[in-house]
Protein backbone atom coordinates (compact mmCIF):
# COMPACT_ATOMS: atom_id res chain seq x y z
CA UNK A 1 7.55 29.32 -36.70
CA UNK A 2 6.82 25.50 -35.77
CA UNK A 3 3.76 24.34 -37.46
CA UNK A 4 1.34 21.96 -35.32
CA UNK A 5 -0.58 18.96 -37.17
CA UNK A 6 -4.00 19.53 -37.07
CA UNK A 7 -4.17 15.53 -35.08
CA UNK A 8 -1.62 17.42 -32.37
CA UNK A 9 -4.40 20.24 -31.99
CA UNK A 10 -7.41 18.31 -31.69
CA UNK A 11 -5.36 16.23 -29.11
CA UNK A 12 -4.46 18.91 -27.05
CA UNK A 13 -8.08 20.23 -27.34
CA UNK A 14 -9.60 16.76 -26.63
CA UNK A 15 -7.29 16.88 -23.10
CA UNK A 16 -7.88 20.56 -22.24
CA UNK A 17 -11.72 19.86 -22.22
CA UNK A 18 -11.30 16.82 -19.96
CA UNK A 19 -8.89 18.45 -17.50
CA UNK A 20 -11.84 21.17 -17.29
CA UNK A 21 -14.54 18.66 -16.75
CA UNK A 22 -12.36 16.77 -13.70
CA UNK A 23 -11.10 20.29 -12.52
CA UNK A 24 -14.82 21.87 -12.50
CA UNK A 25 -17.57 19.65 -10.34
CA UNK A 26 -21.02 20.64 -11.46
CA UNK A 27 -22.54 18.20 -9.10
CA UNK A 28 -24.80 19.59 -6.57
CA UNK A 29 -21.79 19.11 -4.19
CA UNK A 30 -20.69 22.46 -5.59
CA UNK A 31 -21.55 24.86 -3.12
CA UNK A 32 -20.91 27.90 -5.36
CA UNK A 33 -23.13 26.88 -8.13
CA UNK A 34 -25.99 25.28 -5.99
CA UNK A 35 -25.80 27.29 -2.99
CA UNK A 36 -28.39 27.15 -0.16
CA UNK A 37 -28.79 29.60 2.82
CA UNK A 38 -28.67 28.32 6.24
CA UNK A 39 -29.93 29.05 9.00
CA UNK A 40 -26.27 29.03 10.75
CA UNK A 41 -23.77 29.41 8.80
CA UNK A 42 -25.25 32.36 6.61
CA UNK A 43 -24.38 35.91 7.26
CA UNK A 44 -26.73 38.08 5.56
CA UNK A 45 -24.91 41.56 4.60
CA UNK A 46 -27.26 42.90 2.22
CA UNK A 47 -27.60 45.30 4.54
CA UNK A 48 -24.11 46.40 4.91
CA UNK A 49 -23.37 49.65 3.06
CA UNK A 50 -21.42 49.80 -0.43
CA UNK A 51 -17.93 50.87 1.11
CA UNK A 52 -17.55 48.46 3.59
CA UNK A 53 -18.43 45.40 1.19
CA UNK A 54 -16.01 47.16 -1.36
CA UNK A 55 -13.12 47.31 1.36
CA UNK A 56 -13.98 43.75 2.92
CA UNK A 57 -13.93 42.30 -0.40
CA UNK A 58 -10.35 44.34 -1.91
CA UNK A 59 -9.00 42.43 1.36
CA UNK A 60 -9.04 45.03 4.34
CA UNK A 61 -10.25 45.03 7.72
CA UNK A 62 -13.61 45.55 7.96
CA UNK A 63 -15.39 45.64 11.93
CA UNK A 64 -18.23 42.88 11.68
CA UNK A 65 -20.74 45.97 13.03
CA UNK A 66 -20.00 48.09 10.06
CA UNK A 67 -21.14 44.79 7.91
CA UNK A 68 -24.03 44.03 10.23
CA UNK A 69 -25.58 46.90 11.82
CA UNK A 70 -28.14 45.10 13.90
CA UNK A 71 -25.81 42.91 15.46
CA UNK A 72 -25.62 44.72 18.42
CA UNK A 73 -29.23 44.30 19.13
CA UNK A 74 -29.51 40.73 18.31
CA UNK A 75 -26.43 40.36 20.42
CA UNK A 76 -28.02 42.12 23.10
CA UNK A 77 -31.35 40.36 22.80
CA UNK A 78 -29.58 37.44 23.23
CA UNK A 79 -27.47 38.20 26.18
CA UNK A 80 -27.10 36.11 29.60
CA UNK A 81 -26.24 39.63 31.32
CA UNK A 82 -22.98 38.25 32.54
CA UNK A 83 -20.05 40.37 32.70
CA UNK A 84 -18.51 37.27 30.22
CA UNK A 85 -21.29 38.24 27.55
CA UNK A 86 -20.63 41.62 27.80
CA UNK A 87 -16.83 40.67 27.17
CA UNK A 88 -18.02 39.04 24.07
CA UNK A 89 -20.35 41.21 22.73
CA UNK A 90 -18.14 43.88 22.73
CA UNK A 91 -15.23 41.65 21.46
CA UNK A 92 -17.34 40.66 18.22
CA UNK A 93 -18.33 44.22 17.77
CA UNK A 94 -14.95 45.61 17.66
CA UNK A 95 -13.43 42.85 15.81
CA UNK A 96 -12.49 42.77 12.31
CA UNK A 97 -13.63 40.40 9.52
């Protein structure tokens, strides 16, 4: 078995550390540790049952109204009425995330 110096050790501990501190940014530009909810940008799926998280987050297809189940009616609230709405609506309701 190859021995290591104890210098060798606390070299290779003294460089591990430092690659963690460049390879980790704790700065407030780190949107995982300091994150902020937008206004856009956000989706909110709190709602969204237990399953559907489980199989959106194992990587399958999930359709964005089984994560959101009022988006229909905000999508609908928020319709022109044109058949091109419609299109879309439908679109983002059959759609998978």
């Amino acid at each position: 078995m190859l021995q290591i110096s104890q210098a060798r050790r606390q070299a290779i501990e003294t460089a591990r550390k430092v690659w963690i501190r460049k390879l980790i940014d704790l700065s407030r530009r780190n949107n995982l540790l300091y994150f902020r909810p937008l206004k856009t940008g956000t989706l909110e799926l709190s709602p969204a049952a237990s399953e559907n998280l489980h199989d959106l987050l194992i990587g399958e297809s999930v359709p964005a109204a089984k994560l959101l189940p009022d988006l229909e009616g905000d999508l609908c609230r928020n319709a022109s009425g044109t058949d091109r709405g419609y299109a879309y609506r439908r679109c983002l309701l059959t759609t998978s995330i």
